[in-house]
C-alpha atoms as a PDB file:
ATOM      1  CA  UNK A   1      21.016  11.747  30.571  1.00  0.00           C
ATOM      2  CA  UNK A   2      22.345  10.233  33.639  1.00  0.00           C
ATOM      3  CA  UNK A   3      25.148   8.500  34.458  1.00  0.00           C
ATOM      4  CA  UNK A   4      23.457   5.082  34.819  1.00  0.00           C
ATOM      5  CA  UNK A   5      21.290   5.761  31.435  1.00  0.00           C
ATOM      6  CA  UNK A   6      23.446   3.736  29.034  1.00  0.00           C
ATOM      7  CA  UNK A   7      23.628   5.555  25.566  1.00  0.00           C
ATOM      8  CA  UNK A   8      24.368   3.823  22.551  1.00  0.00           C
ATOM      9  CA  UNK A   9      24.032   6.113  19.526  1.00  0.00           C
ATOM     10  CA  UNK A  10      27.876   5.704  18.619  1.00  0.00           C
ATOM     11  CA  UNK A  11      27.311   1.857  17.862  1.00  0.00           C
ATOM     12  CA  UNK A  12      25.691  -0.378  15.290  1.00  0.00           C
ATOM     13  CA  UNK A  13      22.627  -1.745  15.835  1.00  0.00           C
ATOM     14  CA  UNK A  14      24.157  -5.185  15.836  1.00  0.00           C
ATOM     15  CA  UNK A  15      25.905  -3.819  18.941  1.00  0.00           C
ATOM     16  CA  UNK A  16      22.598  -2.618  20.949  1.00  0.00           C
ATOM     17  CA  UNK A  17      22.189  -5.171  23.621  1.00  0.00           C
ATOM     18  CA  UNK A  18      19.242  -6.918  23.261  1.00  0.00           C
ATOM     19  CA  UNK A  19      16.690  -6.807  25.904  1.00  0.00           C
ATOM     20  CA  UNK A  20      13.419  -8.492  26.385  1.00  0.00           C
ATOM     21  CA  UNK A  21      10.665  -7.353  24.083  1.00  0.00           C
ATOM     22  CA  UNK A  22       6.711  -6.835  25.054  1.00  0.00           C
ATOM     23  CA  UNK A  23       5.027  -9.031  22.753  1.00  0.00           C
ATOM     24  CA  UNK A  24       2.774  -5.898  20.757  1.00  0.00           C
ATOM     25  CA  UNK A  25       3.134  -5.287  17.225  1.00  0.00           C
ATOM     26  CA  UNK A  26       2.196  -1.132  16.712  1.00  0.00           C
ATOM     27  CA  UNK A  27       0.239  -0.080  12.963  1.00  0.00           C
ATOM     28  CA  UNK A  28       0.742   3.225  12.183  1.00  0.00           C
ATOM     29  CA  UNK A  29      -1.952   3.802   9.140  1.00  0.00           C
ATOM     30  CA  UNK A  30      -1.001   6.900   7.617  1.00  0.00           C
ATOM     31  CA  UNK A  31      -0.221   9.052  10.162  1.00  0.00           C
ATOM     32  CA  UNK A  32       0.441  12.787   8.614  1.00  0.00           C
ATOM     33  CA  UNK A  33       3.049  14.368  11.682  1.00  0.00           C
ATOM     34  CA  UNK A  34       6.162  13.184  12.106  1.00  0.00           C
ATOM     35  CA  UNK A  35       6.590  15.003  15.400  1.00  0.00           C
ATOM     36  CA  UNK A  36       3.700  12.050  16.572  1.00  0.00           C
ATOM     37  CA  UNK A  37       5.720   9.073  15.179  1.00  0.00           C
ATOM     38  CA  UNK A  38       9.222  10.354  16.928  1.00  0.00           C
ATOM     39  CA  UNK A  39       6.686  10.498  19.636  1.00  0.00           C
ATOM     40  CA  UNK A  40       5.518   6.936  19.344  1.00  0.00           C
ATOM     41  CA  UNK A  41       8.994   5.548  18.882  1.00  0.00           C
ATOM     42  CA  UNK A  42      10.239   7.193  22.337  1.00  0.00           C
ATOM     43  CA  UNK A  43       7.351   5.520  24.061  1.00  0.00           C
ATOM     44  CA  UNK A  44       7.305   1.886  22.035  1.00  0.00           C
ATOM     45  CA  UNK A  45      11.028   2.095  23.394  1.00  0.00           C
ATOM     46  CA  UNK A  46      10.164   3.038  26.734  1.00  0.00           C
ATOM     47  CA  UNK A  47       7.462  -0.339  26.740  1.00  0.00           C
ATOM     48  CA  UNK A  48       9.980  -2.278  24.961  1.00  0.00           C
ATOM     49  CA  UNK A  49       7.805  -2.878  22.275  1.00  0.00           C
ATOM     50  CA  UNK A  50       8.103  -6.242  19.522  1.00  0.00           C
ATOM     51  CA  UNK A  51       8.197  -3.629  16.274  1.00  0.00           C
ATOM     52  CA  UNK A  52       6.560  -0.770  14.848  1.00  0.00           C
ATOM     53  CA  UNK A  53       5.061  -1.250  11.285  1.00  0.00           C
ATOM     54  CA  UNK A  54       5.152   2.285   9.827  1.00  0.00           C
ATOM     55  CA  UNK A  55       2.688   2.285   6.504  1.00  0.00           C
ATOM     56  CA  UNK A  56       1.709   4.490   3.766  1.00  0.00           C
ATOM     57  CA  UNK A  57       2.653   7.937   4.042  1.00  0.00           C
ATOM     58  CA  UNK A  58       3.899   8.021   7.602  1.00  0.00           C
ATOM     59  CA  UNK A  59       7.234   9.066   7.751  1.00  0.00           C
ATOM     60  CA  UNK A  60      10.361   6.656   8.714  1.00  0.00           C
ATOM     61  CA  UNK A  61      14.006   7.054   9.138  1.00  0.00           C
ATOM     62  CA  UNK A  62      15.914   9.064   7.987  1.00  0.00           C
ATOM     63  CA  UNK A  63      13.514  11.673   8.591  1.00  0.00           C
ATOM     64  CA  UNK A  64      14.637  15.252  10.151  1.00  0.00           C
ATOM     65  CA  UNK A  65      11.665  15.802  11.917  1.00  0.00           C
ATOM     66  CA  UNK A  66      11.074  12.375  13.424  1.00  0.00           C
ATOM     67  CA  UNK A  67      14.673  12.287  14.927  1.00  0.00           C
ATOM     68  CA  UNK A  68      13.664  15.588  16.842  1.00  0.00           C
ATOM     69  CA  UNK A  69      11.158  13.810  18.705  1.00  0.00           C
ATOM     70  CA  UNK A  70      12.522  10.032  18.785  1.00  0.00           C
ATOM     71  CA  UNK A  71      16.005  11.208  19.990  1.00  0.00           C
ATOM     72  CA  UNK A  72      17.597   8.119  18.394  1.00  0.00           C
ATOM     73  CA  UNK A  73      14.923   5.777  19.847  1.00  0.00           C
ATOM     74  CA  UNK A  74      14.409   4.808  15.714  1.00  0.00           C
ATOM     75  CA  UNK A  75      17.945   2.576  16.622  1.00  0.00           C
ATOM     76  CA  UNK A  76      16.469   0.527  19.422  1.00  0.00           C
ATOM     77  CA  UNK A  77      12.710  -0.001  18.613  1.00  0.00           C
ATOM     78  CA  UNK A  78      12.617  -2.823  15.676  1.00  0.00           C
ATOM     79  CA  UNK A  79      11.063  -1.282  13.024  1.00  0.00           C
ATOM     80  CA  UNK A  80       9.618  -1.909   9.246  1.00  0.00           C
ATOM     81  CA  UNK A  81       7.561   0.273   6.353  1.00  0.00           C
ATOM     82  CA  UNK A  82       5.226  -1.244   4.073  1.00  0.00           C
ATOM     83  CA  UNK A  83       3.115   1.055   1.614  1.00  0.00           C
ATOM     84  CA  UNK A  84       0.220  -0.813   1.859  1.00  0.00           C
ATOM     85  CA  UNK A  85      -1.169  -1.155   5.502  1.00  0.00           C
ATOM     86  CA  UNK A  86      -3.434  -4.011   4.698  1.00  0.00           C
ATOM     87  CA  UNK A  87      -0.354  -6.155   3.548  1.00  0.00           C
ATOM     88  CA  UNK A  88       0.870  -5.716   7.431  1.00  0.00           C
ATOM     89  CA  UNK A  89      -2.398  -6.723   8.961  1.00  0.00           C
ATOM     90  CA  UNK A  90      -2.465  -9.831   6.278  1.00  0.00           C
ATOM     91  CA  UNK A  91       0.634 -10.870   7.570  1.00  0.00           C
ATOM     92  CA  UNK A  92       0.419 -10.728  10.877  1.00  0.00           C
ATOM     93  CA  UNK A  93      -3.391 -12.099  10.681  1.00  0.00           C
ATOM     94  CA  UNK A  94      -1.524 -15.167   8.968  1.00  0.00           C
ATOM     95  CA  UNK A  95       1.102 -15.522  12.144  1.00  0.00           C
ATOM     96  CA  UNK A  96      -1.898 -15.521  14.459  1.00  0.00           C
ATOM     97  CA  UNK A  97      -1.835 -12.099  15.763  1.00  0.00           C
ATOM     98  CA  UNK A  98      -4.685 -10.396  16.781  1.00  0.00           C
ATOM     99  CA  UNK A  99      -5.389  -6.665  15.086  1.00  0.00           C
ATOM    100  CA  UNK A 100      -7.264  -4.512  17.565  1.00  0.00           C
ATOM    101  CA  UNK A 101      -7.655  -1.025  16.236  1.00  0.00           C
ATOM    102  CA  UNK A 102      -8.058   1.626  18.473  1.00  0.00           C
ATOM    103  CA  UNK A 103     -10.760   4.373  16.724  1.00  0.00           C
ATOM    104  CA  UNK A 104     -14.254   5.565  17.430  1.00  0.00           C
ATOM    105  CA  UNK A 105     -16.749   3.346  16.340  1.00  0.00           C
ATOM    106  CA  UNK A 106     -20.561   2.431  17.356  1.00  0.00           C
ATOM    107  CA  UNK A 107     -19.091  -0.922  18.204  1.00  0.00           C
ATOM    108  CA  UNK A 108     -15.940  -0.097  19.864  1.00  0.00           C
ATOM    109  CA  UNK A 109     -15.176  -1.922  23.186  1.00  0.00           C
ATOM    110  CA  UNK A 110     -13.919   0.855  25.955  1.00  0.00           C
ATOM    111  CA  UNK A 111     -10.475   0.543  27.034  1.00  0.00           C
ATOM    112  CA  UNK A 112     -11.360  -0.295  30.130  1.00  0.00           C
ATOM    113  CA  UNK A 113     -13.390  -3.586  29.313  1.00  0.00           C
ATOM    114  CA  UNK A 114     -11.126  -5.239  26.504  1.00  0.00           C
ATOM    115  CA  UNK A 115      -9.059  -7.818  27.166  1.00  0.00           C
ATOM    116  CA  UNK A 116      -5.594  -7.658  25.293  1.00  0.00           C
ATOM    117  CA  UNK A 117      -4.192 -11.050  23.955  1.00  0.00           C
ATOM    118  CA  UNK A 118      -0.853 -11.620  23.700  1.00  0.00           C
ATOM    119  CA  UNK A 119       0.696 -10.954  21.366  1.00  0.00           C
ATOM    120  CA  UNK A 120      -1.066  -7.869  19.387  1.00  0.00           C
ATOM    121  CA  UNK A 121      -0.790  -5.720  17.291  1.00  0.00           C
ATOM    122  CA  UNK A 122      -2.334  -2.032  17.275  1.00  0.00           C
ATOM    123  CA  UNK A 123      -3.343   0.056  15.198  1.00  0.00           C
ATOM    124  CA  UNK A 124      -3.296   3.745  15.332  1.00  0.00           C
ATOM    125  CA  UNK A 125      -4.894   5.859  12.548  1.00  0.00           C
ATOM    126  CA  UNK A 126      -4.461   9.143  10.316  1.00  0.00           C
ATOM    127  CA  UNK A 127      -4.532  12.366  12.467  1.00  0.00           C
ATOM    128  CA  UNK A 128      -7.663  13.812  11.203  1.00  0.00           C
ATOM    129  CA  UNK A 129      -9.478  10.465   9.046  1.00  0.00           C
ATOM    130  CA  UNK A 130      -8.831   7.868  11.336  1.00  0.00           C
ATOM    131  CA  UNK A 131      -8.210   4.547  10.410  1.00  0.00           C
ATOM    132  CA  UNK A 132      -9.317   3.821   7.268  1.00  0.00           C
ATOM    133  CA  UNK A 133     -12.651   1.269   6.243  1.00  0.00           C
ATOM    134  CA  UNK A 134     -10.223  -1.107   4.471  1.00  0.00           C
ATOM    135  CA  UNK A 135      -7.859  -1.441   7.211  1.00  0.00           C
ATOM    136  CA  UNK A 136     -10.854  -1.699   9.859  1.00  0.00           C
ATOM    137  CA  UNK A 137     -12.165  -4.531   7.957  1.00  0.00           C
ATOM    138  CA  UNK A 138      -8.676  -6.938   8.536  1.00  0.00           C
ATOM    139  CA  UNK A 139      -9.072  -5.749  11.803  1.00  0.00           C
ATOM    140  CA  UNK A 140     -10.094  -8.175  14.794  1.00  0.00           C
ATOM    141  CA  UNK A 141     -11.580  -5.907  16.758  1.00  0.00           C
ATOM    142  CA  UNK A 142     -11.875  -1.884  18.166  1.00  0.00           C
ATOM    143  CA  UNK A 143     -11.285  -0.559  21.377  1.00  0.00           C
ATOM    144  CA  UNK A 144     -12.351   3.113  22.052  1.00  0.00           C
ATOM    145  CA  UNK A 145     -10.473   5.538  24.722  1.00  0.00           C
ATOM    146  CA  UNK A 146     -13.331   7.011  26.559  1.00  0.00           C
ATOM    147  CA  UNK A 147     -13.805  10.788  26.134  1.00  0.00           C
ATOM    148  CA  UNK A 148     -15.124  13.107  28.632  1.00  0.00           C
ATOM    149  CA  UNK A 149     -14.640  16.042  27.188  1.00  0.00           C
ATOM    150  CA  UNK A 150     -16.202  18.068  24.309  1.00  0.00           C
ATOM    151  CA  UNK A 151     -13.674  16.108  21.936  1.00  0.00           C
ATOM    152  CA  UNK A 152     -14.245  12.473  20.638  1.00  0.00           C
ATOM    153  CA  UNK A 153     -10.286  11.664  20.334  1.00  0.00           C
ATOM    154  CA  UNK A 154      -6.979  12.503  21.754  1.00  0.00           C
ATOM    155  CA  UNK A 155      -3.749  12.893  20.314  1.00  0.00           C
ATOM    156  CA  UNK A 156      -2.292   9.928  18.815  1.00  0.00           C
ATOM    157  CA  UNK A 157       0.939   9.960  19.889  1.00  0.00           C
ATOM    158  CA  UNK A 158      -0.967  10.487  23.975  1.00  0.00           C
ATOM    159  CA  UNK A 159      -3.453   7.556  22.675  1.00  0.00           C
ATOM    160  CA  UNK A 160      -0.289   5.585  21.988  1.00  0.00           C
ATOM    161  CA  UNK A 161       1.065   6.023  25.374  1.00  0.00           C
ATOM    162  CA  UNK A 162      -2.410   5.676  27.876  1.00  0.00           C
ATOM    163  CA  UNK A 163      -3.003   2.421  25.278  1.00  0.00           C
ATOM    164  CA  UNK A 164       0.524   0.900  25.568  1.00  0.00           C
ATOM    165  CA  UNK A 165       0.880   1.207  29.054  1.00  0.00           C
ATOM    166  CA  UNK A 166      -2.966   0.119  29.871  1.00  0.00           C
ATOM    167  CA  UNK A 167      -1.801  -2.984  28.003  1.00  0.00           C
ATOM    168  CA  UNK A 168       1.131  -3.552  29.598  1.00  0.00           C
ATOM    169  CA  UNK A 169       0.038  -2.981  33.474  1.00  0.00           C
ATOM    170  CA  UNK A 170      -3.055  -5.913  32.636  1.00  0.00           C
ATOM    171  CA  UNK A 171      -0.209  -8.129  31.251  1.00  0.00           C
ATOM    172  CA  UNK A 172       1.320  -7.459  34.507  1.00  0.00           C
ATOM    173  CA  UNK A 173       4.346  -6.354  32.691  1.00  0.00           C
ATOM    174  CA  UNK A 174       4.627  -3.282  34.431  1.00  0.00           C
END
């Protein structure tokens, strides 16, 4: 860390200055590794993200394995678990958010071509099922990451990243 990097893991959270937050909710659906979720919060801090909504069995603080990878960034990123992913998208759906999943489908938009609203929220799927059919069905619409490779998905703590900051260099954010 360097001088100028301000750290703050000796205060409350109350004490955390506030900063400006990008407005883009994140759905994590069941994502099995922890190691990916630290991942996620490191970058949603990084884009200054509105709040992660962590559901069903993916893990959330306290949680030894996710602090290795979020190195504290669990304190700065607003964040919230619900059991039931569908409850999230509901609820957002009812504030006028628009749920874009991003997941292979024969009627997925490429990443390239979509045109992110503001606000969102995204929605990131399990590991090795994706996101599942109820959660696709609250969902507004699906953009794909193109793949050029032998593989029809990356990572989804790397599709995190090349999706939040594809998002946030059209909204001119960055």
């Amino acid at each position: 860390m360097s001088e100028l990097e301000p750290h703050y893991s000796g205060l409350d959270r109350e004490e955390i200055p506030s900063i400006p937050r990008n407005p883009v909710h994140v759905v994590l659906d069941n994502i099995r590794s922890a190691f990916n979720v630290g991942s996620i919060f490191r970058t949603s801090d990084a884009g200054a993200v509105e709040r992660i909504h962590l559901c069903g069995m993916t893990a959330h603080p306290p949680h030894k394995k996710l602090e290795k990878t979020a190195l504290g960034a669990f304190d700065y990123v607003p964040w919230a678990y619900a059991e039931r992913t569908t409850d999230v998208l509901e609820s957002l759906g009812e504030s006028g958010v628009p749920r874009i999943a991003i997941e292979v489908t024969e009627d997925a938009v490429p990443l390239q071509q979509f045109d992110w609203p503001q606000p969102v929220a995204i929605v990131f799927g399990n590991e090795v099922t994706g996101i599942n059919d109820r959660v696709l069905a609250r969902c507004d619409g699906v953009v794909q990451i193109p793949m050029m490779g032998h593989k029809n998905s990356l990572n989804v703590a790397t599709a995190f990243g090349v999706v939040l900051y594809d998002v946030l260099r059209r909204w001119g954010a960055v």
